[in-house]
Structures are given as C-alpha cells and as structure tokens.
C-alpha atoms as a PDB file:
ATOM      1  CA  UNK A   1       0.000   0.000   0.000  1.00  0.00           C
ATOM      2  CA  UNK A   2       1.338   3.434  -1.188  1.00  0.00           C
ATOM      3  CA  UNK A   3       0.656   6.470   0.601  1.00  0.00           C
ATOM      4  CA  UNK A   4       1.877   8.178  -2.155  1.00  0.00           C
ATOM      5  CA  UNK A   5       4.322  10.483  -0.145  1.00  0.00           C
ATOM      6  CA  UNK A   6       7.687   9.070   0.086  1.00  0.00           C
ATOM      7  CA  UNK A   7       9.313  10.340   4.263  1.00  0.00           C
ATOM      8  CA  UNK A   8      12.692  10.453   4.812  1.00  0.00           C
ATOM      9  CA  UNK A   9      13.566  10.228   8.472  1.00  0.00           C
ATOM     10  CA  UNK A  10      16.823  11.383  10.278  1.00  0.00           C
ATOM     11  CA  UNK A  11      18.416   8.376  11.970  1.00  0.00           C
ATOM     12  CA  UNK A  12      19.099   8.453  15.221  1.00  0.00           C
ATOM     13  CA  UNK A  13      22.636   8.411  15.399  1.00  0.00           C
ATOM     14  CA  UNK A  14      24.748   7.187  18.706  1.00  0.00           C
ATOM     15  CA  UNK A  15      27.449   9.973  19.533  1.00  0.00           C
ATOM     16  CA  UNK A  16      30.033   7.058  20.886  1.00  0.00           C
ATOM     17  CA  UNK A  17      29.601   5.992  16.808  1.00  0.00           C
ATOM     18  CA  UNK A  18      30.075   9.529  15.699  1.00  0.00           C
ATOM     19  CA  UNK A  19      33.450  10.043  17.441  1.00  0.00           C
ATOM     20  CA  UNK A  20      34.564   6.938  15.359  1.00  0.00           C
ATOM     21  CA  UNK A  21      33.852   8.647  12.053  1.00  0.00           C
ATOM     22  CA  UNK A  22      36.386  10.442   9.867  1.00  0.00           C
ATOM     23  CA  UNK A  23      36.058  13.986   9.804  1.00  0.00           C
ATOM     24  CA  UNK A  24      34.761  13.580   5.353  1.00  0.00           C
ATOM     25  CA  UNK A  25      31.857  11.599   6.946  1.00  0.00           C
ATOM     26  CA  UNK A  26      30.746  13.622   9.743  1.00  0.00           C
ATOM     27  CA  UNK A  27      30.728  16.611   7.441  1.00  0.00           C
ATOM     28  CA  UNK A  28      29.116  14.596   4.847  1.00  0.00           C
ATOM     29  CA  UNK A  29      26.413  13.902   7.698  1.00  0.00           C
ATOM     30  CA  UNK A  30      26.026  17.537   9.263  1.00  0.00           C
ATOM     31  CA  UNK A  31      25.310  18.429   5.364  1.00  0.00           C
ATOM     32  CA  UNK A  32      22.436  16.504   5.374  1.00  0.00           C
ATOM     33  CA  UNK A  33      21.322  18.002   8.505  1.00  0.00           C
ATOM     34  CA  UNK A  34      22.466  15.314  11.107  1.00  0.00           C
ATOM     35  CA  UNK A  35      23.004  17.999  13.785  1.00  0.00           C
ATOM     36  CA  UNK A  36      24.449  14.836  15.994  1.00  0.00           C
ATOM     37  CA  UNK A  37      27.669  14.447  13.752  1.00  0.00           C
ATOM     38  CA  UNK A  38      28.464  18.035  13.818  1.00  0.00           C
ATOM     39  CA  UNK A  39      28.502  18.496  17.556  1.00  0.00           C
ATOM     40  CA  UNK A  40      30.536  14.943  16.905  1.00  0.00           C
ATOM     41  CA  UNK A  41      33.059  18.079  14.987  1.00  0.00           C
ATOM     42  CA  UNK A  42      32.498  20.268  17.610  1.00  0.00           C
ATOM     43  CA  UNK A  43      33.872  18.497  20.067  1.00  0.00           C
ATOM     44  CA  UNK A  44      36.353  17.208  18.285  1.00  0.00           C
ATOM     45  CA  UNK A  45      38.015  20.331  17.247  1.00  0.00           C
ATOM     46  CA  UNK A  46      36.818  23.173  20.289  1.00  0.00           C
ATOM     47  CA  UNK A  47      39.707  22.941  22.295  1.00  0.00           C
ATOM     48  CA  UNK A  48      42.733  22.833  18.938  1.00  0.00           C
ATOM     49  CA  UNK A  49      40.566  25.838  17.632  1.00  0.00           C
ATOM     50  CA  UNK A  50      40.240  27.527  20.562  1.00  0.00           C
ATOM     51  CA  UNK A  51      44.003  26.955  20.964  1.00  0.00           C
ATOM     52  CA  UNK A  52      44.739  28.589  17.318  1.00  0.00           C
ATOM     53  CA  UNK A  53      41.971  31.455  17.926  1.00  0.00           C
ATOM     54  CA  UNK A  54      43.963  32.453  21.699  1.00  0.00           C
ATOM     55  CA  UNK A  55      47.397  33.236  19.396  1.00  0.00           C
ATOM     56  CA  UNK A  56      44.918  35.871  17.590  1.00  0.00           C
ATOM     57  CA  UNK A  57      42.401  37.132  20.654  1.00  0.00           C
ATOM     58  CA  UNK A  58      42.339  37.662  24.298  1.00  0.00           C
ATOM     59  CA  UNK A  59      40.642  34.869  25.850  1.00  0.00           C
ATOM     60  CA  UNK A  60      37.017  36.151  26.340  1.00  0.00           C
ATOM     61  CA  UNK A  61      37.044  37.300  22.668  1.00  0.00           C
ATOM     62  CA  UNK A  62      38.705  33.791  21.563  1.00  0.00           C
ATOM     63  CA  UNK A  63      35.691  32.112  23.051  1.00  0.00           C
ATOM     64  CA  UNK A  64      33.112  34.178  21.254  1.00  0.00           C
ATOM     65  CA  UNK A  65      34.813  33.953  17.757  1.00  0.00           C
ATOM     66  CA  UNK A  66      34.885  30.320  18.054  1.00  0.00           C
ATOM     67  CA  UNK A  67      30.760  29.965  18.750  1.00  0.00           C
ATOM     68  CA  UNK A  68      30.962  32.378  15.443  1.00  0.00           C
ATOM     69  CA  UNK A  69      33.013  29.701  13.818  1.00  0.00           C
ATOM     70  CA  UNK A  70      30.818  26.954  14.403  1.00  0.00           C
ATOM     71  CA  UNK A  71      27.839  29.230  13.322  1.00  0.00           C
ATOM     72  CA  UNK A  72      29.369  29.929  10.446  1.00  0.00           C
ATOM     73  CA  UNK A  73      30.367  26.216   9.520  1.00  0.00           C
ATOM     74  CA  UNK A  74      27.067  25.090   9.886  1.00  0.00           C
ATOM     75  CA  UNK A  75      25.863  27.662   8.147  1.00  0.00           C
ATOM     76  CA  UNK A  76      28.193  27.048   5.076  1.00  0.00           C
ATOM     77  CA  UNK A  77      27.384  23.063   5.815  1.00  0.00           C
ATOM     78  CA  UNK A  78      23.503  23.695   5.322  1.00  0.00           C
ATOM     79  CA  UNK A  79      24.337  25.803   2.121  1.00  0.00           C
ATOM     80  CA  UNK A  80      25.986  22.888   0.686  1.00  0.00           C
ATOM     81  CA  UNK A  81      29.826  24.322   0.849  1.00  0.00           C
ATOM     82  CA  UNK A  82      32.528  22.199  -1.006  1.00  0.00           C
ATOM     83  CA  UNK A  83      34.918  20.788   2.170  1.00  0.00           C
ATOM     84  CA  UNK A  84      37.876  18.839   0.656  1.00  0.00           C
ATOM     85  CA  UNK A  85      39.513  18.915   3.986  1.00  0.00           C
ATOM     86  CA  UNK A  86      37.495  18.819   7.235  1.00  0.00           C
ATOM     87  CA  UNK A  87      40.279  20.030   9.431  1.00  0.00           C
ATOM     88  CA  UNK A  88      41.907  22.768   7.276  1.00  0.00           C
ATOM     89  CA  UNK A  89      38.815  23.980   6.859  1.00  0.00           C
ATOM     90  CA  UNK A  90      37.292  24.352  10.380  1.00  0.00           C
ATOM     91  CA  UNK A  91      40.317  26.079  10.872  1.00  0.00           C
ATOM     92  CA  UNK A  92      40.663  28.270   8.438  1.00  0.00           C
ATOM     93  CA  UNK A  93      36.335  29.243   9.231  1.00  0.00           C
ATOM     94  CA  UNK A  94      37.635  29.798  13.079  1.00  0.00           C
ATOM     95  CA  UNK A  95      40.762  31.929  11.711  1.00  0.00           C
ATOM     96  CA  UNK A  96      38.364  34.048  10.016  1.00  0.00           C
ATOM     97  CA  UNK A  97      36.046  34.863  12.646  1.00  0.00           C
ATOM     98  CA  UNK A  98      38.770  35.681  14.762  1.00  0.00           C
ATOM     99  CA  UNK A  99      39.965  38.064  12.408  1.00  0.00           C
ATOM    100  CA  UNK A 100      36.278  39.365  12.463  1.00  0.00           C
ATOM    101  CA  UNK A 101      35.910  39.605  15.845  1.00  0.00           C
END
C-alpha cells in the first residue's frame, strides 16, 4: 500500500559511533542536517581551535569567535559548501572569525 508520499527520516545516530567517524563523513552527515555528527566536529576540534583562535584574541574574545566559527560552519554546511579537507577547513572558518571579531 502506497501512501503516495515518500518520508525520509533522520536516523538516530549514537554519539560514541560519531566520534569513530572520519572527519569527510561527519561533514558529509552535518550536510544533510544530522546535527548529531556536527557536535561529533564540535567536540572534536573546540579545544585545537580555541588553541589557534587564543594566538589571535584575548581569551574572552577567543571564546566568542569560536561559537561564530561553528555558526558559520554550519551555516556554510547547510548551504551545501565544497569541504575537501574537514580540518583545514574548520580552521581556516575559526581563523576568520577571529579576524572578524
């Protein structure tokens, strides 16, 4: 029997399986709106960003531009952004903000 709609759900995810998956994949996932795999991201890379964004801002400052960063990355991720590389690109988004901020 056909309902004649086709429904896509969002699979429920388990975060200890996100922090196995290669950075390609969990971008590939937060572009598709998994909103799981890119706090998987977030967490990987908050505290090496944050470390990058200090050498550029005061500490209070550092901390905003990086919740800019992340904005901004999901942002791009929802607007379908080309990543090649997951890590040179979070980093280059959080070097950016923090040149914003």
């Amino acid at each position: 029997m056909s309902l004649g709609h086709r429904y896509v759900l969002t699979p429920i995810i388990s975060t200890t399986i996100l922090r196995t998956q290669s950075d390609d994949r969990l971008v590939a996932l937060a572009r598709d709106g998994h909103e799981r795999a890119f706090e998987a991201l977030v967490e990987r890379y908050r505290k090496p960003l944050l470390r990058h964004v200090r050498r550029i801002l005061p500490e209070a400052r550092a901390e905003d531009a990086i919740q800019q960063a992340f904005l901004n990355a999901w942002s791009a991720l929802q607007r379908d952004v080309a990543v090649r590389e997951p890590r040179a690109w979070l980093y280059r988004v959080a070097h950016n903000a923090a040149l914003n901020a």
